[in-house]
N, C-alpha and C. Protein backbone atom coordinates (compact mmCIF):
# COMPACT_ATOMS: atom_id res chain seq x y z
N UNK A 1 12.63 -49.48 22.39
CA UNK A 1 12.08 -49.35 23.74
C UNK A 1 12.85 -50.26 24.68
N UNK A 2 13.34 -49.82 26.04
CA UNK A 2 14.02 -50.59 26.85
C UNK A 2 13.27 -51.31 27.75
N UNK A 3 13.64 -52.46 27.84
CA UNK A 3 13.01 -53.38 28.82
C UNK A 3 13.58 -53.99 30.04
N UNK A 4 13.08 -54.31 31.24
CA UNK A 4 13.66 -54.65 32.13
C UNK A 4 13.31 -55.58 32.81
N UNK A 5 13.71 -57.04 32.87
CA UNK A 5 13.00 -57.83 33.44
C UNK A 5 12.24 -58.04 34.82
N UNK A 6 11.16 -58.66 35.22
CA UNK A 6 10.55 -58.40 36.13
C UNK A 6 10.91 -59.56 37.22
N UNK A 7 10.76 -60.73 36.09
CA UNK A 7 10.37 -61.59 36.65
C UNK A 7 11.27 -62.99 35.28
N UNK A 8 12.38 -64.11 35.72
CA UNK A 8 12.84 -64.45 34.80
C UNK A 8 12.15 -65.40 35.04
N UNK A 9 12.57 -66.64 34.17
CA UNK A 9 11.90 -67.89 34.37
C UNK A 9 12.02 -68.77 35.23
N UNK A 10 12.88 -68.60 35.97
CA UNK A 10 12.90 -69.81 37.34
C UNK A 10 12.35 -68.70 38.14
N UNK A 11 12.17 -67.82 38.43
CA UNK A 11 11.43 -66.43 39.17
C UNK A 11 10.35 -67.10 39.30
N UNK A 12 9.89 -66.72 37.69
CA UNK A 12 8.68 -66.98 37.47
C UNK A 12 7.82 -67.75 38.03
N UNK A 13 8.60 -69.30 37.71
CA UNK A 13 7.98 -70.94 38.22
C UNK A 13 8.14 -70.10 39.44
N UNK A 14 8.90 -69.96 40.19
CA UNK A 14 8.70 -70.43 41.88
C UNK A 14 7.80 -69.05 42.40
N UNK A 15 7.49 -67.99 41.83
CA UNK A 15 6.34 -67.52 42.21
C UNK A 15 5.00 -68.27 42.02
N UNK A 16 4.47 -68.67 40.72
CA UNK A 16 3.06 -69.34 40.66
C UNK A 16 3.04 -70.55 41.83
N UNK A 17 4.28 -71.33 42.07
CA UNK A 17 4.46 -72.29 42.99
C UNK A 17 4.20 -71.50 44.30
N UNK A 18 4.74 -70.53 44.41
CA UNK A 18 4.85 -69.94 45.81
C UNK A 18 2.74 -69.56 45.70
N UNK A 19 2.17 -69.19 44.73
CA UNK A 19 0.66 -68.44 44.78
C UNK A 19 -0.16 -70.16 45.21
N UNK A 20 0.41 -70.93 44.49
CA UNK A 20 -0.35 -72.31 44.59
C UNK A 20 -0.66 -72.85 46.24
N UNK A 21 0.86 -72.62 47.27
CA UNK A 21 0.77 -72.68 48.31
C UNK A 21 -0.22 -72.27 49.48
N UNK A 22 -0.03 -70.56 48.73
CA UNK A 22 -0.85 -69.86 49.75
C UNK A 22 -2.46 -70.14 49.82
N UNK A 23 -2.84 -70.89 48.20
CA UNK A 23 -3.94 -71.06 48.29
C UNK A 23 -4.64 -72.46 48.78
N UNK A 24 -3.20 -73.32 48.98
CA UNK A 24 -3.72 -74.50 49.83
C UNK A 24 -3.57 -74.11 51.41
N UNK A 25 -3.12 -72.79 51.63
CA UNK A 25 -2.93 -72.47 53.31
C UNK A 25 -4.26 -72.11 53.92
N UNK A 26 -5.06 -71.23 52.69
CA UNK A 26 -6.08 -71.05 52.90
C UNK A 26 -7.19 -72.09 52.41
N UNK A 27 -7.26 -72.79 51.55
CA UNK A 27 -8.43 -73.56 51.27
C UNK A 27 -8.14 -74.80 51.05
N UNK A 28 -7.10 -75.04 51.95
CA UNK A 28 -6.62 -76.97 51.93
C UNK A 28 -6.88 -77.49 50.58
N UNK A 29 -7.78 -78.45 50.35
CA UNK A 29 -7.47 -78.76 48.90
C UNK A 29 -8.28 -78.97 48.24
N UNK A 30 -9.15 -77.52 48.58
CA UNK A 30 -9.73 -76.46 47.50
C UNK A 30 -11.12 -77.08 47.08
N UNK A 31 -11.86 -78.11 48.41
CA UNK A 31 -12.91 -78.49 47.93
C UNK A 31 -13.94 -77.42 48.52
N UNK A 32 -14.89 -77.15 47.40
CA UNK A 32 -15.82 -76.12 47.70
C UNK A 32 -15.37 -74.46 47.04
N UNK A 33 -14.24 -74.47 46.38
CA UNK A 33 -13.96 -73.59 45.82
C UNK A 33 -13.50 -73.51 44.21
N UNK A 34 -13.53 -72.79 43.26
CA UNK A 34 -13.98 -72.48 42.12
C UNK A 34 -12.65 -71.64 41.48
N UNK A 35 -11.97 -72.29 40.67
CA UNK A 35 -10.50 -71.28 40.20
C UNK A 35 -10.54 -71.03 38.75
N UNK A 36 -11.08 -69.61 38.56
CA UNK A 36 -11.61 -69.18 37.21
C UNK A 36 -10.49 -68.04 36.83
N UNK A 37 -9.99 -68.55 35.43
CA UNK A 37 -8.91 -67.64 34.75
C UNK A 37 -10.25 -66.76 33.58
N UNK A 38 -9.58 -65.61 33.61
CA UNK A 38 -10.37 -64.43 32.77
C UNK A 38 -9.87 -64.38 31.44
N UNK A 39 -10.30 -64.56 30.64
CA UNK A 39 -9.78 -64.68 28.84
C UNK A 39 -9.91 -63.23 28.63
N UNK A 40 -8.55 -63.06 28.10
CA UNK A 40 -7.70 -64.13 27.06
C UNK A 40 -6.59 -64.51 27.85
N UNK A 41 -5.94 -63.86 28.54
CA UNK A 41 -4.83 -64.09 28.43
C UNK A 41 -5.06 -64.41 30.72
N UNK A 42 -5.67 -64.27 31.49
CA UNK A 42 -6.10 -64.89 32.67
C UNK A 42 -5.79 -66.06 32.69
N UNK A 43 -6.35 -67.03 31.66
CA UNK A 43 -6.53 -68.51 31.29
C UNK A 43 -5.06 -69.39 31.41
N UNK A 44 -4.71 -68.21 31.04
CA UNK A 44 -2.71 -68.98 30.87
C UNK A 44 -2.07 -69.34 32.22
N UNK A 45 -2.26 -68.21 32.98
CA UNK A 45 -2.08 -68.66 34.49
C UNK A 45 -2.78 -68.92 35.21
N UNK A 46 -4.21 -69.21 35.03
CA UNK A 46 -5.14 -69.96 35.52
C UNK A 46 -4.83 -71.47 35.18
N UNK A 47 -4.13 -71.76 33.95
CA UNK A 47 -3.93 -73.19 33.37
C UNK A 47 -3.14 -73.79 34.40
N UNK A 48 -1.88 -72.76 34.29
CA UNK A 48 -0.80 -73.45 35.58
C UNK A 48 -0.80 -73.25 36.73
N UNK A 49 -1.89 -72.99 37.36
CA UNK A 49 -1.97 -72.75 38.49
C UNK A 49 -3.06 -74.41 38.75
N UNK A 50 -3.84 -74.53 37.82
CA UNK A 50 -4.42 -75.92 38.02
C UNK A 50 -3.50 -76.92 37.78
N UNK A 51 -2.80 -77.08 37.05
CA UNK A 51 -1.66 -78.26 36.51
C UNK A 51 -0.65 -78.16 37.84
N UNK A 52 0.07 -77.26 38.63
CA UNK A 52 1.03 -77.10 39.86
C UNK A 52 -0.09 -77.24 40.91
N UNK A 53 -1.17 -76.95 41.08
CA UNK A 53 -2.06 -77.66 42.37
C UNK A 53 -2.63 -79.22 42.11
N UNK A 54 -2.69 -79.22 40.64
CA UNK A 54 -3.52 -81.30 41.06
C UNK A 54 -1.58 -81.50 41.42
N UNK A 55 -0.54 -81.13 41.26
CA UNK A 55 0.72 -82.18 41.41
C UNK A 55 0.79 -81.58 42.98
N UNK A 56 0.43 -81.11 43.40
CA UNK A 56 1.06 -80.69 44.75
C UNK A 56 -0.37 -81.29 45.70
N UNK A 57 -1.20 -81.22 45.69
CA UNK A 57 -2.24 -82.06 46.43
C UNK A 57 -2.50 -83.35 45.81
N UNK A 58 -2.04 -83.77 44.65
CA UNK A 58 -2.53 -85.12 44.25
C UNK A 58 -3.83 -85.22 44.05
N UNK A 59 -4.80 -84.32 43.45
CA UNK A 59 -6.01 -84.49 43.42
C UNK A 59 -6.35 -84.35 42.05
N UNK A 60 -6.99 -84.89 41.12
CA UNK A 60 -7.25 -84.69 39.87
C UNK A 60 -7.60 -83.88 39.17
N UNK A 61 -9.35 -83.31 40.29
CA UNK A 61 -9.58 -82.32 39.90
C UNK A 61 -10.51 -81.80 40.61
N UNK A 62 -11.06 -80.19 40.61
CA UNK A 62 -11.44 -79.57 41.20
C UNK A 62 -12.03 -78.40 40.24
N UNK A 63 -12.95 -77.46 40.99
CA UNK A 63 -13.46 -76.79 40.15
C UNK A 63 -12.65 -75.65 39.40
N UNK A 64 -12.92 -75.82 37.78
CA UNK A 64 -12.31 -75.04 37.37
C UNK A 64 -12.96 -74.47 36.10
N UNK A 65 -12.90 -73.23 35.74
CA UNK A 65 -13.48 -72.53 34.30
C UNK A 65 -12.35 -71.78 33.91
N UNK A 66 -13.04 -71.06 32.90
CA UNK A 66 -12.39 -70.24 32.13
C UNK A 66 -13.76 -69.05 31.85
N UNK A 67 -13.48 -68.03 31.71
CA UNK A 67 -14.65 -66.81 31.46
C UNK A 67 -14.46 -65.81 30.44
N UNK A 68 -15.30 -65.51 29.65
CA UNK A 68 -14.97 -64.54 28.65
C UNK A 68 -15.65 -63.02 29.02
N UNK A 69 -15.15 -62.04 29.25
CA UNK A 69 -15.34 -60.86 29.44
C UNK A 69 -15.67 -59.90 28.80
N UNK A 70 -15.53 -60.14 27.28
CA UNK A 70 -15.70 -59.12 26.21
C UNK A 70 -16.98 -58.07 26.19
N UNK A 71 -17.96 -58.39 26.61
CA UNK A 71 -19.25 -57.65 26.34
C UNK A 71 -19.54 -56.83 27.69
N UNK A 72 -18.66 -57.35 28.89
CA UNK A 72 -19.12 -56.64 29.86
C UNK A 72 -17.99 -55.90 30.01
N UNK A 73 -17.06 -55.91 29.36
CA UNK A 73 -16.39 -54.45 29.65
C UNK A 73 -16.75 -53.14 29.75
N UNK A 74 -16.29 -51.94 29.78
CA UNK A 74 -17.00 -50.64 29.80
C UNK A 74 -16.41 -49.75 29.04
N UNK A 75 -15.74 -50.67 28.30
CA UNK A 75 -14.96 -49.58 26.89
C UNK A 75 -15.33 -50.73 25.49
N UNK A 76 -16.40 -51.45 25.76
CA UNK A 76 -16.84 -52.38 24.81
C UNK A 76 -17.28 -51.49 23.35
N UNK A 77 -18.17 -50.31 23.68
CA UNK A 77 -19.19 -49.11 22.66
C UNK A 77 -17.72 -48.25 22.19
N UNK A 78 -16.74 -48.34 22.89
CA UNK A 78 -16.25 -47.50 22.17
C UNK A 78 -14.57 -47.96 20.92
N UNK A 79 -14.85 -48.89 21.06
CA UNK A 79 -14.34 -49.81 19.93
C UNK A 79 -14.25 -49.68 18.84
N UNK A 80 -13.01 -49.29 17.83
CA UNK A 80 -13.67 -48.68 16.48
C UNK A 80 -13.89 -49.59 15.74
N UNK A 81 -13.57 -51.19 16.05
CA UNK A 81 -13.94 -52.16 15.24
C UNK A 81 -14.33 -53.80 16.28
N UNK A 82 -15.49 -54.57 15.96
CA UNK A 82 -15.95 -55.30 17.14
C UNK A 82 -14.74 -55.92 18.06
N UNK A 83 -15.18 -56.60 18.55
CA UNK A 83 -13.96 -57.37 19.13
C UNK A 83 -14.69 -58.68 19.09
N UNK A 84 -12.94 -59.99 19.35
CA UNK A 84 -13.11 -61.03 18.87
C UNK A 84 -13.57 -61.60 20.69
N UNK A 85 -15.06 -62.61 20.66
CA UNK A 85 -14.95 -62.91 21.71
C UNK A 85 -14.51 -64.51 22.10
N UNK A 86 -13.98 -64.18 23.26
CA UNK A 86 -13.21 -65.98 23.47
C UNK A 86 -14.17 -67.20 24.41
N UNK A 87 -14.05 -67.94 24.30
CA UNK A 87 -14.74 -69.15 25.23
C UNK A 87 -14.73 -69.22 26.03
N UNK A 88 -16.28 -68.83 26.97
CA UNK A 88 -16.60 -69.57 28.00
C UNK A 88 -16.50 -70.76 28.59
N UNK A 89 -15.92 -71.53 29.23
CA UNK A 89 -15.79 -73.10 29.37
C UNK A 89 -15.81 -73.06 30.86
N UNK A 90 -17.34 -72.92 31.58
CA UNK A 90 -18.35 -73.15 33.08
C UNK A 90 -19.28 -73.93 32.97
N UNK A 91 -18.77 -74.68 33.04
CA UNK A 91 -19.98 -76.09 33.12
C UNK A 91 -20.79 -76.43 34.40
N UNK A 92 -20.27 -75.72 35.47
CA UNK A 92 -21.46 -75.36 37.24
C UNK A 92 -21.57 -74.33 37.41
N UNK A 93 -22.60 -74.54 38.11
CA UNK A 93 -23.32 -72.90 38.56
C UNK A 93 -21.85 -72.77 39.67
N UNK A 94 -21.93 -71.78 40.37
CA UNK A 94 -20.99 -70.87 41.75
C UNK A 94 -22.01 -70.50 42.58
N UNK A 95 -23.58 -70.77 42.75
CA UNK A 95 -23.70 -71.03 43.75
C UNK A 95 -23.46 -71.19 45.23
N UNK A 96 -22.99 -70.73 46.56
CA UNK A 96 -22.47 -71.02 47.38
C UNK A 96 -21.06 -71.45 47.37
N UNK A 97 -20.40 -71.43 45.90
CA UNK A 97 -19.19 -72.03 46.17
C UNK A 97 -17.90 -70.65 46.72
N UNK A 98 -16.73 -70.76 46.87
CA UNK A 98 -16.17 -69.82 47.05
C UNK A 98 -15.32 -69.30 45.68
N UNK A 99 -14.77 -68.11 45.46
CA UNK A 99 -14.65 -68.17 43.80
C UNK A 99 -13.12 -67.51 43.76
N UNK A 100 -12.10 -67.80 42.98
CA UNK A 100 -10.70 -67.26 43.06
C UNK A 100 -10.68 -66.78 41.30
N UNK A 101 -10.97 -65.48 41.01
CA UNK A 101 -10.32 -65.14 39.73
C UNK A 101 -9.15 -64.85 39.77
N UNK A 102 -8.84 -65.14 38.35
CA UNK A 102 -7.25 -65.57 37.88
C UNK A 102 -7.21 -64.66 36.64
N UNK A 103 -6.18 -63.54 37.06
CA UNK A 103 -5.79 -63.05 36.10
C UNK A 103 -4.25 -62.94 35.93
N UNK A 104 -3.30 -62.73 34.93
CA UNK A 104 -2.22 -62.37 34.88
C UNK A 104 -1.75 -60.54 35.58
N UNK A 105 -2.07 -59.44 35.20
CA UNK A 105 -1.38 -58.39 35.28
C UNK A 105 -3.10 -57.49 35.35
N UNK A 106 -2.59 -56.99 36.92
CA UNK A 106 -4.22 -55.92 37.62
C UNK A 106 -3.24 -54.60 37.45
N UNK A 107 -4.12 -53.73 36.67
CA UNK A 107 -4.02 -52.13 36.08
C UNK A 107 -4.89 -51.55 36.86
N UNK A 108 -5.61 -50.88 35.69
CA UNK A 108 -6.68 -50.40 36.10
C UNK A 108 -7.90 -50.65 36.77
N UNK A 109 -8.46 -52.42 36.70
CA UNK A 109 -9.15 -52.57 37.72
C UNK A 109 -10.22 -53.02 36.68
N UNK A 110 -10.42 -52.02 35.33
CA UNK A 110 -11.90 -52.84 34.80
C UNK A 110 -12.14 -54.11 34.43
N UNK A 111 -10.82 -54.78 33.81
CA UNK A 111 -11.41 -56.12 33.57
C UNK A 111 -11.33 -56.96 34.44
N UNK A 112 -11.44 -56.55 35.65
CA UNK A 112 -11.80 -57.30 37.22
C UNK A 112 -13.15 -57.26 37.15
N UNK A 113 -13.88 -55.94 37.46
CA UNK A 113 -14.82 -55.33 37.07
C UNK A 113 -15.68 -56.14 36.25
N UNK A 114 -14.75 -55.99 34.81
CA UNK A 114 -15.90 -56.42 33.83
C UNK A 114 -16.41 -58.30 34.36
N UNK A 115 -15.11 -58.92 35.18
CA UNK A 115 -15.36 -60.48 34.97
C UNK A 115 -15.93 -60.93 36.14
N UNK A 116 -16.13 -59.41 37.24
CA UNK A 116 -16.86 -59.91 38.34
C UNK A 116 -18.99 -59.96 37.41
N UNK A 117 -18.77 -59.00 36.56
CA UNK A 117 -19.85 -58.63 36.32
C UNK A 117 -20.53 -60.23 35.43
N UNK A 118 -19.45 -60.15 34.40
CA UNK A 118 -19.76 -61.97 33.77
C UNK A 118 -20.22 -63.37 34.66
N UNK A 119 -19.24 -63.25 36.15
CA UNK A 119 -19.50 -64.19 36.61
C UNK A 119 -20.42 -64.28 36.86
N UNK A 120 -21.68 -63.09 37.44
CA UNK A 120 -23.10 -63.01 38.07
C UNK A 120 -23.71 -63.93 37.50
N UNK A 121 -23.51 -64.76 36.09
CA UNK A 121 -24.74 -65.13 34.82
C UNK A 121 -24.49 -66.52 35.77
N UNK A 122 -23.47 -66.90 36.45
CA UNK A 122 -23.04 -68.32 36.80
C UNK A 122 -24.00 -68.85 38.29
N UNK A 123 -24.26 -67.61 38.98
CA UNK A 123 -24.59 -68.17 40.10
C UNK A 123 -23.70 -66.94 40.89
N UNK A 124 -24.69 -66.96 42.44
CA UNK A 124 -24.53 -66.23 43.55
C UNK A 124 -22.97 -66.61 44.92
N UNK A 125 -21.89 -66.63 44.68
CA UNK A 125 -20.48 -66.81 45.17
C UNK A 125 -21.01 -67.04 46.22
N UNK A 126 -20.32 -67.60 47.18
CA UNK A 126 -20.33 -67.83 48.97
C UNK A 126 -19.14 -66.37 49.18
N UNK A 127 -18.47 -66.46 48.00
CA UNK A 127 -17.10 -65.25 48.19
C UNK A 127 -16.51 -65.33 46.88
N UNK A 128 -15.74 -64.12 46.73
CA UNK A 128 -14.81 -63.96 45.61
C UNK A 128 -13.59 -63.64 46.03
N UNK A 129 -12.46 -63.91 45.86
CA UNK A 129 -11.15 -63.34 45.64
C UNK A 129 -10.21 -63.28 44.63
N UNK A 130 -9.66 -62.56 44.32
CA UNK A 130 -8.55 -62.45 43.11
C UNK A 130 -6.94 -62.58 43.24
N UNK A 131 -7.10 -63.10 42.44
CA UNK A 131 -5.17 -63.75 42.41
C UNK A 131 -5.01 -63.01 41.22
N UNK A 132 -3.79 -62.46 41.21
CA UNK A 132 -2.97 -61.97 40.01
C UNK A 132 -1.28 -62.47 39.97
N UNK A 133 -1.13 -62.49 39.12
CA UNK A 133 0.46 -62.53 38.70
C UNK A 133 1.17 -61.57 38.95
N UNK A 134 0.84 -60.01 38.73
CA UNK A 134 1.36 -58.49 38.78
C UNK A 134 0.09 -58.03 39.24
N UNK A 135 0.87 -57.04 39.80
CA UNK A 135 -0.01 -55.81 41.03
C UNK A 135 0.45 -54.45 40.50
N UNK A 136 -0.14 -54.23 39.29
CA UNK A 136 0.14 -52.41 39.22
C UNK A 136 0.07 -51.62 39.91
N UNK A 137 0.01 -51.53 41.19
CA UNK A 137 -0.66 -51.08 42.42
C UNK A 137 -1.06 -49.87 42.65
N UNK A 138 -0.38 -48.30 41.65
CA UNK A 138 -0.25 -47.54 41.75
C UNK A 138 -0.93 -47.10 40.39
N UNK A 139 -1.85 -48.03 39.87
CA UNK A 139 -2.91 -47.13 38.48
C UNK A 139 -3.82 -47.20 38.40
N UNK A 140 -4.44 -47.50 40.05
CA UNK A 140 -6.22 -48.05 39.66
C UNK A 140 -6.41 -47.31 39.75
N UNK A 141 -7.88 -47.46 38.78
CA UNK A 141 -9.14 -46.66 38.63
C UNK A 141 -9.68 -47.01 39.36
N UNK A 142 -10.38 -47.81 40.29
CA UNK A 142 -11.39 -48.99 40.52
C UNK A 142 -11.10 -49.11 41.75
N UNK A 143 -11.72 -49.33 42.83
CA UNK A 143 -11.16 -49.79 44.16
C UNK A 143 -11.18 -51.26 44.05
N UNK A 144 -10.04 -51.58 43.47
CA UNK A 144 -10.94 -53.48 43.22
C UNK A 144 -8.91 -53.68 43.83
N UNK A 145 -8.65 -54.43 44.71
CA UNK A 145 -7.28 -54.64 45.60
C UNK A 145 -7.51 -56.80 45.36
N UNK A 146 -6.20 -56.91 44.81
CA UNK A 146 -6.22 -58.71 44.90
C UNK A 146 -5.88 -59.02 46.06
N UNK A 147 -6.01 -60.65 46.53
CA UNK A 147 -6.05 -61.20 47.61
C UNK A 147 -4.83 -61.59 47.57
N UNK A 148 -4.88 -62.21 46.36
CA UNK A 148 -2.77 -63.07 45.98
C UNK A 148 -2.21 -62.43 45.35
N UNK A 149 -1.05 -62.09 45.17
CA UNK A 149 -0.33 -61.30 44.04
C UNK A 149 1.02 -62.19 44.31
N UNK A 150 1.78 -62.48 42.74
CA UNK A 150 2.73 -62.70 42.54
C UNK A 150 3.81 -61.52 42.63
N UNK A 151 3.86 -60.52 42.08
CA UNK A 151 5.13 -59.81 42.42
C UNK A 151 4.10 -57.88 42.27
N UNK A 152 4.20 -57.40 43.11
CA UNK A 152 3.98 -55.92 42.91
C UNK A 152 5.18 -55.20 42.45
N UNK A 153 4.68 -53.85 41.33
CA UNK A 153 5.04 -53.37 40.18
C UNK A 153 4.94 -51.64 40.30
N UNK A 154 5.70 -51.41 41.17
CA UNK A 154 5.43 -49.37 41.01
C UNK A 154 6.09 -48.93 39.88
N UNK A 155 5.30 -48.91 38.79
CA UNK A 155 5.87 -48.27 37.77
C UNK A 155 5.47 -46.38 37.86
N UNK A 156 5.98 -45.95 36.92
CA UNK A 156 5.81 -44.82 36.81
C UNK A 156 5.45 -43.94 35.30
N UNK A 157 4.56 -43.08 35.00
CA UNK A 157 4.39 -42.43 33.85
C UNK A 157 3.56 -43.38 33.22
N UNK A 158 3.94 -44.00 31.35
CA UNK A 158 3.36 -44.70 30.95
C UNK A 158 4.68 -45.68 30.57
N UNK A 159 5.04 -46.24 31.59
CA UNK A 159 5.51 -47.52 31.28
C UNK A 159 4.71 -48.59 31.28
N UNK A 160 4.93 -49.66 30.74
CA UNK A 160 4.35 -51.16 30.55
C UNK A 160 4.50 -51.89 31.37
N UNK A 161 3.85 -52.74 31.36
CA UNK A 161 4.19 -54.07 31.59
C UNK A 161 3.70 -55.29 30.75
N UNK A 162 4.43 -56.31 30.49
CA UNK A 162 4.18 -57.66 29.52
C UNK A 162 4.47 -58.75 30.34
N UNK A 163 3.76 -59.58 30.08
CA UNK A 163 3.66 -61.72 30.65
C UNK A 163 4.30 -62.37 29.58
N UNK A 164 5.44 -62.72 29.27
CA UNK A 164 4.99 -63.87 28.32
C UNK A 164 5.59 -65.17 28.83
N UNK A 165 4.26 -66.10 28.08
CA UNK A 165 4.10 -67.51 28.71
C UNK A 165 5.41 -68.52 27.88
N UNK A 166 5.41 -69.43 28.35
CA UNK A 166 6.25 -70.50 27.39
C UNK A 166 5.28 -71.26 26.18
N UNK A 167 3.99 -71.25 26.92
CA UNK A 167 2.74 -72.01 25.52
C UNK A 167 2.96 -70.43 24.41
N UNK A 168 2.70 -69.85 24.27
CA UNK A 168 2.40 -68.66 23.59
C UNK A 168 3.65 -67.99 23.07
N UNK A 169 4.39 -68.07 23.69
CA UNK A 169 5.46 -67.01 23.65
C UNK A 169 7.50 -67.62 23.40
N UNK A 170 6.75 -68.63 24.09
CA UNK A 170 8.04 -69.44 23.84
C UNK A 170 8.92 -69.70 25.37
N UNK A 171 8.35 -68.33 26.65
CA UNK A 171 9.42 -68.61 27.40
C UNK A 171 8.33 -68.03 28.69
N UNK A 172 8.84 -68.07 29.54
CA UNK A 172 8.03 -67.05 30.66
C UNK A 172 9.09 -66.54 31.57
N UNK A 173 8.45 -64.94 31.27
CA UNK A 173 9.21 -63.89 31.98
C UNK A 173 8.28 -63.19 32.08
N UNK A 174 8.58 -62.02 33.01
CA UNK A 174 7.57 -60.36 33.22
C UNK A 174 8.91 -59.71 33.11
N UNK A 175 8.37 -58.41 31.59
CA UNK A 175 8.97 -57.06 31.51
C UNK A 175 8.52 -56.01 31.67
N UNK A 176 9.38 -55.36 32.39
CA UNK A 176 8.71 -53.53 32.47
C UNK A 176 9.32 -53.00 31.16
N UNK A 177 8.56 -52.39 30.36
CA UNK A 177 9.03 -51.61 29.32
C UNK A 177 8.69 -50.05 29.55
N UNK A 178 9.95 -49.65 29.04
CA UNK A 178 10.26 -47.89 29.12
C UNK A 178 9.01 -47.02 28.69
N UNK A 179 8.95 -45.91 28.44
CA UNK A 179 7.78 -45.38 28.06
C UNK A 179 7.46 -45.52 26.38
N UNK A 180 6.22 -45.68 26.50
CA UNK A 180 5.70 -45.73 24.68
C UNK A 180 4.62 -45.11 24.26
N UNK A 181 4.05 -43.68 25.25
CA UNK A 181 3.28 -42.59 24.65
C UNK A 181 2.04 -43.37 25.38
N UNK A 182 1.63 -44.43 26.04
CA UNK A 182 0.76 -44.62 25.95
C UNK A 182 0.47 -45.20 27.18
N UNK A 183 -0.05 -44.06 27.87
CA UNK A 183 -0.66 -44.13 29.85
C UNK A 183 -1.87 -45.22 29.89
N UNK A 184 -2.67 -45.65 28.96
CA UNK A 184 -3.97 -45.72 28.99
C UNK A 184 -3.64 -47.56 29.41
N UNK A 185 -4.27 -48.18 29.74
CA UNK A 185 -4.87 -49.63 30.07
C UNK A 185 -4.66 -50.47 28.41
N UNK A 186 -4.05 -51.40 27.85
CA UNK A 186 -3.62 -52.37 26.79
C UNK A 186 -4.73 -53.09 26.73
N UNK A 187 -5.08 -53.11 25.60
CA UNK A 187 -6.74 -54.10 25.05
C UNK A 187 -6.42 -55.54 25.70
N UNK A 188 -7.24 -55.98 26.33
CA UNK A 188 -7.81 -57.48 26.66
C UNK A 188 -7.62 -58.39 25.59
N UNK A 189 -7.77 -57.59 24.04
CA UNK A 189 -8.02 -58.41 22.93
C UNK A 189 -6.86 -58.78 22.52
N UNK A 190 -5.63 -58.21 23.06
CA UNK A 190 -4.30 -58.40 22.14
C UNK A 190 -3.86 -60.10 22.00
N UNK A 191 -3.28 -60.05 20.98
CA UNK A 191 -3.11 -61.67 20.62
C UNK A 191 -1.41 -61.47 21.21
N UNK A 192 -0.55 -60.87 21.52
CA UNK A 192 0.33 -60.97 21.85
C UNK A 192 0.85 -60.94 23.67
N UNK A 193 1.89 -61.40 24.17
CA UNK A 193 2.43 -61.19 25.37
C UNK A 193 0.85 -60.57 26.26
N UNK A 194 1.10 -60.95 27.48
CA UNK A 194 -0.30 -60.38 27.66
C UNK A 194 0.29 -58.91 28.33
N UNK A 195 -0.33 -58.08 28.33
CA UNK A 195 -0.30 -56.32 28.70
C UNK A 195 -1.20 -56.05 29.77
N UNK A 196 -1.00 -54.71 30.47
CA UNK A 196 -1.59 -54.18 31.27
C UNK A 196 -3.09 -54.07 31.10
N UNK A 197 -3.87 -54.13 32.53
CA UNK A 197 -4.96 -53.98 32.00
C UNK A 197 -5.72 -53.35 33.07
């Protein structure tokens, strides 16, 4: 299968750097707001997006989780074998706060969906917005549109797309991969590169 890079690794860095900015343009330094990566694979650029904002505001820390989505998906029943679920780590309600989910690569739209639906258990948002890494822009199901996007992606047919990190993977890049029979949205659950979703 042929691949084509999206995004290399100095790309890479100076996009999340470039997403870190926009979100101190809008929420100075981010008191009163809430930066939640979506597991499994959300969390990874939710990580560095907290580690490149405490160095660029100098602030230690600020609100931050991690969310597990597994049960509120909507392809959960049709699973031919359970799925593995990952850690919650929300230690405040969201309450009135303002809320930025963090995902790597927006597809189809459900596991936006599914992690707007998770967050409800936390508390009532002042607001939500979504940051992504990739903008499939051209495969939603869902009317669900991000606020930040790192790089938009018109693919075509059933090509791919893959993240991989330097913790996980060894390096960080985004590839478009050629076609592989398979139009449909890439499991949430995969332990590898993170995939479309």
């Amino acid at each position: 299968m042929s691949s084509v890079p999206l995004l290399t690794s100095k790309a890479f860095g100076l996009t999340v750097e470039r997403l870190c900015y926009q979100l101190i343009e809008d929420h100075g330094d981010l008191d009163g707001v809430a930066l939640i990566g979506l597991q499994p694979r959300g969390i990874l650029l939710a990580r560095r997006l907290r580690n490149e904002l405490q160095r660029i505001i100098g602030r230690e820390r600020f609100d931050y989780g991690e969310l597990d989505i597994t049960f509120h998906r909507d392809d959960f029943r049709h699973r031919n074998s359970l799925p593995q679920a990952s850690a919650t780590q929300l230690d405040f309600m969201l309450d009135g706060r303002k809320v930025v989910l963090v995902d790597d690569v927006l597809f189809t739209g459900r596991t936006i969906r599914a992690g707007l639906d998770a967050m409800l258990a936390f508390g009532r948002p002042a607001g939500v917005q979504l940051l992504v890494l990739i903008d499939r822009r051209f495969s939603r199901e869902l009317p669900i549109q991000p606020d930040y996007v790192g790089k938009w992606v018109d693919s075509i047919g059933d090509q791919r797309v893959t993240v991989e990190w330097k913790e996980t993977d060894g390096v960080d890049r985004v590839l478009l991969h050629g076609g592989t029979g398979e139009g449909r949205e890439s499991s949430t659950l995969a332990k590898g590169p993170s995939a479309d979703r």
